[in-house]
PDB file of N, CA and C in Angstrom:
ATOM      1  N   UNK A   1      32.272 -46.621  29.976  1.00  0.00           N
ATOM      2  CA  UNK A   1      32.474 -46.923  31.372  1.00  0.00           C
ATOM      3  C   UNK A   1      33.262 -45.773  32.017  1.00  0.00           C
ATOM      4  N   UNK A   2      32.570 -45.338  32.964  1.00  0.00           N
ATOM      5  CA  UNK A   2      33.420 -43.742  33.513  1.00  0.00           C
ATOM      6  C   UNK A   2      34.064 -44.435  35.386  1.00  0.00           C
ATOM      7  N   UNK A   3      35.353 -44.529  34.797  1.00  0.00           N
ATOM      8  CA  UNK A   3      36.534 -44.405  36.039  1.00  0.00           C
ATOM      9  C   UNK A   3      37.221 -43.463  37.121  1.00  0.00           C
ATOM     10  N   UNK A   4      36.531 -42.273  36.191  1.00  0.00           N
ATOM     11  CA  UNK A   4      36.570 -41.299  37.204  1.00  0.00           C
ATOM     12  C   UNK A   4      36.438 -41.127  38.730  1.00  0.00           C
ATOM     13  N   UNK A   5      36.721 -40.613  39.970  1.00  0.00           N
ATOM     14  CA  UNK A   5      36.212 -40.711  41.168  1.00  0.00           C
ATOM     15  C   UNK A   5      36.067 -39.610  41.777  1.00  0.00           C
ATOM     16  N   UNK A   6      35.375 -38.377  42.162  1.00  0.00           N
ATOM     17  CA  UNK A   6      35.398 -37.276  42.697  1.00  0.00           C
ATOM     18  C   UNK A   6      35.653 -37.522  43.838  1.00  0.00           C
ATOM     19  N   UNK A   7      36.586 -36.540  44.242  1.00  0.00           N
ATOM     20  CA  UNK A   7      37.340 -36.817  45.408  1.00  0.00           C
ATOM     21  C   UNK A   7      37.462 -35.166  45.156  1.00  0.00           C
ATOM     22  N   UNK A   8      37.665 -34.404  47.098  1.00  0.00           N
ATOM     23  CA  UNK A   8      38.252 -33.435  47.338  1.00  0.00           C
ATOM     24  C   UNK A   8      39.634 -33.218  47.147  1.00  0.00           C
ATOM     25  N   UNK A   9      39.946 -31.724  46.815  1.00  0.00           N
ATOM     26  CA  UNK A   9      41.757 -32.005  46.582  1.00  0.00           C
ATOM     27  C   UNK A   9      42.487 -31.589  47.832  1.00  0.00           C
ATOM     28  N   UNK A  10      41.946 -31.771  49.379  1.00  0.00           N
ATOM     29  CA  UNK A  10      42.445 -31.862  50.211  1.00  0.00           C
ATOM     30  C   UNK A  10      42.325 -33.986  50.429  1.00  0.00           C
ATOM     31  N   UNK A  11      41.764 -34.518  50.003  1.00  0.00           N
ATOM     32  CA  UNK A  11      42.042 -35.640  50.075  1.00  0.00           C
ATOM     33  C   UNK A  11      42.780 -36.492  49.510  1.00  0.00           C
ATOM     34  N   UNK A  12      43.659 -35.592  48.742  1.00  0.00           N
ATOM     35  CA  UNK A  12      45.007 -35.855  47.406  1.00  0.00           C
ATOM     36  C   UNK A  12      46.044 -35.133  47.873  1.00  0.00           C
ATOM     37  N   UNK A  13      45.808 -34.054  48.926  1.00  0.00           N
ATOM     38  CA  UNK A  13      47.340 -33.487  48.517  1.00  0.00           C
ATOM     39  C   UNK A  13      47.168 -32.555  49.482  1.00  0.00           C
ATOM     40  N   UNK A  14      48.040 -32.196  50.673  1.00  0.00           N
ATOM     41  CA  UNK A  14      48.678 -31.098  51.099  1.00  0.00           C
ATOM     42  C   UNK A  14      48.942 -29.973  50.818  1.00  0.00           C
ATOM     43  N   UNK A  15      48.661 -28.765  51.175  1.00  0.00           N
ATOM     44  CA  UNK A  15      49.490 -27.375  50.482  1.00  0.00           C
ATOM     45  C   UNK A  15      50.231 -27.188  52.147  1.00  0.00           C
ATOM     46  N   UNK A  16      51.934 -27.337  51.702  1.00  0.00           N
ATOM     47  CA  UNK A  16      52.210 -27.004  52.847  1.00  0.00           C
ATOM     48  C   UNK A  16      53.257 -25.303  52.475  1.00  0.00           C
ATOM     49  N   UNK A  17      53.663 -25.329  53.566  1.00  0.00           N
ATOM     50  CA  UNK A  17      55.021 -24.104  53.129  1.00  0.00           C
ATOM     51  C   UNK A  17      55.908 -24.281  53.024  1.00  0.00           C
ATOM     52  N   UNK A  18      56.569 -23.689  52.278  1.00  0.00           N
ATOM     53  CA  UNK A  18      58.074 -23.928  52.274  1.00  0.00           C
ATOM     54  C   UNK A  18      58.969 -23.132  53.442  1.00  0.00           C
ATOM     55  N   UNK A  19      60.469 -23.411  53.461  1.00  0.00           N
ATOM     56  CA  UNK A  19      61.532 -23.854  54.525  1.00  0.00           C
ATOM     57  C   UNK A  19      61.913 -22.268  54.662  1.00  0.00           C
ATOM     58  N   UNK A  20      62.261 -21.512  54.848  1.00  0.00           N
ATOM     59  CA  UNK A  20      63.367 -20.501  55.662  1.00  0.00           C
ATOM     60  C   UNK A  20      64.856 -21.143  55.092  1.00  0.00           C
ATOM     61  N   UNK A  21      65.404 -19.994  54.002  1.00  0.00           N
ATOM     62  CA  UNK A  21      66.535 -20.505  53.414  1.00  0.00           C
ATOM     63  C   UNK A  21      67.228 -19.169  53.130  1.00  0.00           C
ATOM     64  N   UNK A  22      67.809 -18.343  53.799  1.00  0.00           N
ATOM     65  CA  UNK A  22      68.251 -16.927  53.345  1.00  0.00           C
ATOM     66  C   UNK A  22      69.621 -17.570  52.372  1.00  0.00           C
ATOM     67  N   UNK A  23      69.815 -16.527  51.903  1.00  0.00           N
ATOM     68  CA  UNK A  23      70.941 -15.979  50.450  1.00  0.00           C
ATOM     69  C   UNK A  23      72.295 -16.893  51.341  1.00  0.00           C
ATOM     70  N   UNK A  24      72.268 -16.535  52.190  1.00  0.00           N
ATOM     71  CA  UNK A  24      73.884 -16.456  53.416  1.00  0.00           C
ATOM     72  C   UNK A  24      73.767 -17.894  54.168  1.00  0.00           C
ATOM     73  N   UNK A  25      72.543 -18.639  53.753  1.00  0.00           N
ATOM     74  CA  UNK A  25      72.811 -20.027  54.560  1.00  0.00           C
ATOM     75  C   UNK A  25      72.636 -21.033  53.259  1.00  0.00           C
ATOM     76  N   UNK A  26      72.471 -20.434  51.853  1.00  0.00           N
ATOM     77  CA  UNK A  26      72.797 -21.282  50.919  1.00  0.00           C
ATOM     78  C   UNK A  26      74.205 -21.896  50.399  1.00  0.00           C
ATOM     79  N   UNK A  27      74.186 -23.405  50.577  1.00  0.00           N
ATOM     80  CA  UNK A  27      75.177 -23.638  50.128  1.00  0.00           C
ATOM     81  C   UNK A  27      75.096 -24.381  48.275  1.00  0.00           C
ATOM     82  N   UNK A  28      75.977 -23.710  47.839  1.00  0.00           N
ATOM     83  CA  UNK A  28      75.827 -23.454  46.241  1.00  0.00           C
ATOM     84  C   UNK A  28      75.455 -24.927  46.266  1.00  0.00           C
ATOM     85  N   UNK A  29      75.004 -25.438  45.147  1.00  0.00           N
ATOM     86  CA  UNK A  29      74.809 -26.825  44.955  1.00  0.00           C
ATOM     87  C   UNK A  29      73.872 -27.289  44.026  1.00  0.00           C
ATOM     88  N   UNK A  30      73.445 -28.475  43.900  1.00  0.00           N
ATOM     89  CA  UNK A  30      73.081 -29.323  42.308  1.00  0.00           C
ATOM     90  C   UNK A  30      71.102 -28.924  42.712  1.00  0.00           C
ATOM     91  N   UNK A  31      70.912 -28.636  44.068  1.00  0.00           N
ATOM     92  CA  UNK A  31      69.863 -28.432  44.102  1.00  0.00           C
ATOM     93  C   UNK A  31      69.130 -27.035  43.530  1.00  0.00           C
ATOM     94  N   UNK A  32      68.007 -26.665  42.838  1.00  0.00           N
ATOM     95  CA  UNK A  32      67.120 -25.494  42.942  1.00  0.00           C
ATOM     96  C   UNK A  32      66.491 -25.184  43.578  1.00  0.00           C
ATOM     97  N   UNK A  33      66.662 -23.671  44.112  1.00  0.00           N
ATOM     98  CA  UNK A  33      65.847 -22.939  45.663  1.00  0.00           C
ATOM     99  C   UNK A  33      64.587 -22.323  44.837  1.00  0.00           C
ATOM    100  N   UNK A  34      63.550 -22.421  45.085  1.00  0.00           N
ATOM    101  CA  UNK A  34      62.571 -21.688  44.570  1.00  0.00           C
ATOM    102  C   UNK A  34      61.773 -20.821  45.275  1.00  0.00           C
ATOM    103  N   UNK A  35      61.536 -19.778  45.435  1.00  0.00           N
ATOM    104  CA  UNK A  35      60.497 -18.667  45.680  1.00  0.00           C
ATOM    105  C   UNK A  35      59.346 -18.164  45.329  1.00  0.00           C
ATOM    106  N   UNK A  36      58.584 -17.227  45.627  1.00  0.00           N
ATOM    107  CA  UNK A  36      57.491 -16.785  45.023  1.00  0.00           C
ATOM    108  C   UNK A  36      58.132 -16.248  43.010  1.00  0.00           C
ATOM    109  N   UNK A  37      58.980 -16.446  42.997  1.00  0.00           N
ATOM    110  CA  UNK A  37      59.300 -15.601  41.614  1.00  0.00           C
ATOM    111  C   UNK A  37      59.785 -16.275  40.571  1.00  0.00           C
ATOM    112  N   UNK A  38      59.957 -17.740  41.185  1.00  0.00           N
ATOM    113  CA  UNK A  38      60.768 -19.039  40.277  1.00  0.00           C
ATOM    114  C   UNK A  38      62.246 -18.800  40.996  1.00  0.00           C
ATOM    115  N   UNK A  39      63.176 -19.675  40.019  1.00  0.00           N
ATOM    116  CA  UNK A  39      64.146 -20.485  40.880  1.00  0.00           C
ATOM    117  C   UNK A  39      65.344 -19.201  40.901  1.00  0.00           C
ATOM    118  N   UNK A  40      65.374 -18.939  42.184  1.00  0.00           N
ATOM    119  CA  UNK A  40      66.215 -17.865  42.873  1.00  0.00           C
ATOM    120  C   UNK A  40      67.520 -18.142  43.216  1.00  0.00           C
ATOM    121  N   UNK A  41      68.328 -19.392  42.793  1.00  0.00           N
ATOM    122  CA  UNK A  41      69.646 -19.884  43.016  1.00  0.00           C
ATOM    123  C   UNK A  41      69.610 -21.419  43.632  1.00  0.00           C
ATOM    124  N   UNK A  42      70.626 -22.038  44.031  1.00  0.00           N
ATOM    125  CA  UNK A  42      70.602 -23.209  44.439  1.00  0.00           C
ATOM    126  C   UNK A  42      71.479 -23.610  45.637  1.00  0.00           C
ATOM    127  N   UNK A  43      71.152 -25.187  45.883  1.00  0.00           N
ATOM    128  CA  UNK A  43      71.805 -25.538  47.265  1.00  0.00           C
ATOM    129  C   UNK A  43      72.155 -26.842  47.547  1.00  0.00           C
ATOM    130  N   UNK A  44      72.845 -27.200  48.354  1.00  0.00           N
ATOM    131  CA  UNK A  44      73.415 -28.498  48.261  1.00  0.00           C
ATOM    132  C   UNK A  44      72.659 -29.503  48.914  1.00  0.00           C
ATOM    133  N   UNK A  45      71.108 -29.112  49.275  1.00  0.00           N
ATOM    134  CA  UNK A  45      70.362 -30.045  50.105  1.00  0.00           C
ATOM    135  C   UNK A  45      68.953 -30.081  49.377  1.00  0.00           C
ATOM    136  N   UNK A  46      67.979 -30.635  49.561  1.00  0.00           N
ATOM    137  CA  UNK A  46      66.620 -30.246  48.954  1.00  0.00           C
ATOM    138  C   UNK A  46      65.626 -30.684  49.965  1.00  0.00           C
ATOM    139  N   UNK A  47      64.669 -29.998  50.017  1.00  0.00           N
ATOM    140  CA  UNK A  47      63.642 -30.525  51.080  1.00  0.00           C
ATOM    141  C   UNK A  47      62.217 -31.148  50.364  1.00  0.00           C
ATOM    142  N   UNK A  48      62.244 -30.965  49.378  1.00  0.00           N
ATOM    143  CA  UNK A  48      61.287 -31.923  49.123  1.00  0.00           C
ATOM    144  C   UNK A  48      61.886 -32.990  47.463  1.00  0.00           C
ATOM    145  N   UNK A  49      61.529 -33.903  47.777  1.00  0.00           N
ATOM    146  CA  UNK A  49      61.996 -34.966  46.868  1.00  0.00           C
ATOM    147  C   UNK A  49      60.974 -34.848  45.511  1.00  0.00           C
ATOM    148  N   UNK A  50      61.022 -34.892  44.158  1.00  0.00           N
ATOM    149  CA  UNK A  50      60.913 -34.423  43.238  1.00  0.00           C
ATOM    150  C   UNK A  50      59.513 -35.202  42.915  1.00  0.00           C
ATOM    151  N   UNK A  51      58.257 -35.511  41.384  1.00  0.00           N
ATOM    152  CA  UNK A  51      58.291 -34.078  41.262  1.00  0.00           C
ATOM    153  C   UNK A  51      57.736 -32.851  41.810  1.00  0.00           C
ATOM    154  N   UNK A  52      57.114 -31.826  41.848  1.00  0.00           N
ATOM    155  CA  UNK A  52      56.301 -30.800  42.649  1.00  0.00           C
ATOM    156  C   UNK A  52      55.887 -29.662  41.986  1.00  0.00           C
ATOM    157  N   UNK A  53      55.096 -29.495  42.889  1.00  0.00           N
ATOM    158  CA  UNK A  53      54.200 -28.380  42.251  1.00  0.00           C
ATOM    159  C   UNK A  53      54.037 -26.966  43.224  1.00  0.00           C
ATOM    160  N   UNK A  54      54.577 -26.026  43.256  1.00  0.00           N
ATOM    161  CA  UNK A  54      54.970 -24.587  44.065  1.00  0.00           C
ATOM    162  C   UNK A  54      54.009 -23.545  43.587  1.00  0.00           C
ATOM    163  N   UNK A  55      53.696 -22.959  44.791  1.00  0.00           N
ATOM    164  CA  UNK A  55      52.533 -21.890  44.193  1.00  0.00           C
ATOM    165  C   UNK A  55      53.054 -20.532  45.087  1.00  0.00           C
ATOM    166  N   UNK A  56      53.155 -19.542  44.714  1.00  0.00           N
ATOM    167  CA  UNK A  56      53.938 -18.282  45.106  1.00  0.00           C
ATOM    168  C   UNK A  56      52.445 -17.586  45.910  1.00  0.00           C
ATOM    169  N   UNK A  57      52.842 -17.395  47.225  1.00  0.00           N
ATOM    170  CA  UNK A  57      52.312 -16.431  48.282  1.00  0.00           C
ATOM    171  C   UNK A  57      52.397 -15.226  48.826  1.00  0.00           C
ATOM    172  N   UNK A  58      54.103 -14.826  48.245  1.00  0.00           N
ATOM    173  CA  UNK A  58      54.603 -13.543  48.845  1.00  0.00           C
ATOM    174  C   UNK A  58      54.743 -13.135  47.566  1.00  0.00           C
ATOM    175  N   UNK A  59      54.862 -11.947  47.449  1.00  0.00           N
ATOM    176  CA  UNK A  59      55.151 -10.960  46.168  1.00  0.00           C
ATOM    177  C   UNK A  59      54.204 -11.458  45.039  1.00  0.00           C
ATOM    178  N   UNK A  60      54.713 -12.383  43.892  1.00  0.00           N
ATOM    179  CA  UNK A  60      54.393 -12.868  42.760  1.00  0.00           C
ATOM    180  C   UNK A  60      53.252 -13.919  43.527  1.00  0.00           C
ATOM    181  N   UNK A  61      52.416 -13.416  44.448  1.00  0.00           N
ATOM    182  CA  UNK A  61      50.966 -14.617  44.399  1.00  0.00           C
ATOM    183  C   UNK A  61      50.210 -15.371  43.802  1.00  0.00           C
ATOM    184  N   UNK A  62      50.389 -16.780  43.610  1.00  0.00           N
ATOM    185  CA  UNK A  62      49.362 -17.424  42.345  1.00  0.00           C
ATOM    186  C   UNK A  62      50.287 -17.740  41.674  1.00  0.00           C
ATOM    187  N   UNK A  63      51.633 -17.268  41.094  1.00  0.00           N
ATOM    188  CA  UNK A  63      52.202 -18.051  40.269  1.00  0.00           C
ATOM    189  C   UNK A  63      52.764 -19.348  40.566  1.00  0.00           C
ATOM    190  N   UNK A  64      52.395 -19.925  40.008  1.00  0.00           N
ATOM    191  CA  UNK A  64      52.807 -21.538  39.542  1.00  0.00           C
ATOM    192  C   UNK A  64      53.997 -22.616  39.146  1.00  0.00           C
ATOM    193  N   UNK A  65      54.846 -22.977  39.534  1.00  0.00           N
ATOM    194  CA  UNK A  65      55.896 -23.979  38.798  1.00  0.00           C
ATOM    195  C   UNK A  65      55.890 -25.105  39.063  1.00  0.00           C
ATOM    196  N   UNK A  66      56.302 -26.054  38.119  1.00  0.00           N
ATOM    197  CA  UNK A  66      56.295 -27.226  38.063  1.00  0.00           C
ATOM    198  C   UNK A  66      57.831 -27.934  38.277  1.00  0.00           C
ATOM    199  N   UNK A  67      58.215 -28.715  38.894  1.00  0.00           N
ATOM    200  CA  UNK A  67      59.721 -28.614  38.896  1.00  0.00           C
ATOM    201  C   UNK A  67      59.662 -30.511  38.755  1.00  0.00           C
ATOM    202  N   UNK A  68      60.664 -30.673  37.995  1.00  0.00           N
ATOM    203  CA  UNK A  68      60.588 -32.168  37.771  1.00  0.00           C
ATOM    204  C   UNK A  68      61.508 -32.983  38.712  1.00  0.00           C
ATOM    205  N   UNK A  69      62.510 -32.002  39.520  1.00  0.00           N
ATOM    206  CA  UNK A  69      63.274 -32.858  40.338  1.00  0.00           C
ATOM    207  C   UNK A  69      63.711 -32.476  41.821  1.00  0.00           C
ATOM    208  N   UNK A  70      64.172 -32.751  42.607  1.00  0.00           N
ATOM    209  CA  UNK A  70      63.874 -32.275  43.791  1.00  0.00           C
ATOM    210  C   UNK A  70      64.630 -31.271  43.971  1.00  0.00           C
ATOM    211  N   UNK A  71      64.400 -30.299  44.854  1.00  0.00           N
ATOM    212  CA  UNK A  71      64.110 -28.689  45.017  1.00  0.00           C
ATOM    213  C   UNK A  71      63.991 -28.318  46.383  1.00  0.00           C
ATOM    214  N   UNK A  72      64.057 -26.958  46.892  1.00  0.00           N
ATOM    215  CA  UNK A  72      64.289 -26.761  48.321  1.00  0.00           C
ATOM    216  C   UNK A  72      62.946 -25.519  48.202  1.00  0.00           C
ATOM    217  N   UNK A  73      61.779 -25.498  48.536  1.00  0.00           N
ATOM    218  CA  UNK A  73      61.026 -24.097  48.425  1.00  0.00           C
ATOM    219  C   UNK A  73      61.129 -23.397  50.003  1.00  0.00           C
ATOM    220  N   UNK A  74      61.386 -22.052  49.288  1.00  0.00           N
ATOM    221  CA  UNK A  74      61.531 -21.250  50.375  1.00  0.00           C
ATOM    222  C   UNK A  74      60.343 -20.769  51.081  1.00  0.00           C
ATOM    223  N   UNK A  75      60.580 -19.934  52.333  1.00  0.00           N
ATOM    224  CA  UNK A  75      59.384 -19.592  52.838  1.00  0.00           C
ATOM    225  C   UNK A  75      58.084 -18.892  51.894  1.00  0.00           C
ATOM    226  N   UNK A  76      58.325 -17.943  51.026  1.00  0.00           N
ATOM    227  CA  UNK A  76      57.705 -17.316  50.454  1.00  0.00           C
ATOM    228  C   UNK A  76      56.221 -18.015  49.156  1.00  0.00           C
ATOM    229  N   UNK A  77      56.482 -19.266  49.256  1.00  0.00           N
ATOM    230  CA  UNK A  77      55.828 -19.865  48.934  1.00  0.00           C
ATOM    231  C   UNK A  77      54.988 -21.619  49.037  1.00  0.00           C
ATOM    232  N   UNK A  78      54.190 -22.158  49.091  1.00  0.00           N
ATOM    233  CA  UNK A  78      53.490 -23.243  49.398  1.00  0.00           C
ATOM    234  C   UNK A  78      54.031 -24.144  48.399  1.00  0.00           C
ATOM    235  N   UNK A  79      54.080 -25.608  48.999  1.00  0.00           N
ATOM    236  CA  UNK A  79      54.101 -26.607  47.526  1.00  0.00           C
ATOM    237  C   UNK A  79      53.019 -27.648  47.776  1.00  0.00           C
ATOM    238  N   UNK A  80      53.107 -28.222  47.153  1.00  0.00           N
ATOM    239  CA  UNK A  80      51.592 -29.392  47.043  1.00  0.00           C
ATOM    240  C   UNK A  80      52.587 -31.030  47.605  1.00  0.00           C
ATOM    241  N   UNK A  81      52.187 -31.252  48.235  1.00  0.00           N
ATOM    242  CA  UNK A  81      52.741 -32.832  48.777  1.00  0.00           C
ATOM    243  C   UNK A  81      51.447 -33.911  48.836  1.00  0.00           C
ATOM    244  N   UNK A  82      52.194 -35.110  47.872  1.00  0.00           N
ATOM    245  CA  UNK A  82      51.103 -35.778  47.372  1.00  0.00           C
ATOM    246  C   UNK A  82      50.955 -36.823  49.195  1.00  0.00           C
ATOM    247  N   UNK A  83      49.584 -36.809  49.559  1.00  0.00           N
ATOM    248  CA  UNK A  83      49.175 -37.834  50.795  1.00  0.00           C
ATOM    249  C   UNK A  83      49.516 -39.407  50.383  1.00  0.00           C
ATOM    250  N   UNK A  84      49.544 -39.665  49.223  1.00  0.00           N
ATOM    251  CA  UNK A  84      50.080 -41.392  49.049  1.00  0.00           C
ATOM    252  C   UNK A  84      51.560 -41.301  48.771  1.00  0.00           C
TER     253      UNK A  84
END
């Protein structure tokens, strides 16, 4: 019995961008800032609630991370936001 359902993966999920977060408006903290290059320091806020999936646009293009808890992505790269 096949449960499968083909579905488009714009009908699952968002690629949006990430936030505008320079070096000088981070405040140190429990959160991880991520970039096109992986996690570039941290901050005391997060903009997207955990888990996620980040795909690098600027510099390091195409690379991939998986982050299991919530995280702040910077401009330099897209994350996937689930539509349900």
């Amino acid at each position: 019995m096949n449960t499968w359902v083909k579905k488009k993966l714009g009908e699952l999920v968002t690629l949006e961008y990430g936030k505008s977060l320079t070096t000088e408006k981070r405040i140190t903290g429990q959160y991880p800032v991520y970039g096109s290059s992986g996690n570039v320091g941290s901050h005391s806020d997060y903009l997207v609630k955990c888990p996620g999936i980040i795909i690098g646009r600027k510099d390091s293009v195409g690379e991939i991370y998986y982050i299991k808890n919530n995280y702040y992505p910077i401009d330099t790269v897209y994350f996937i936001r689930n539509k349900n």
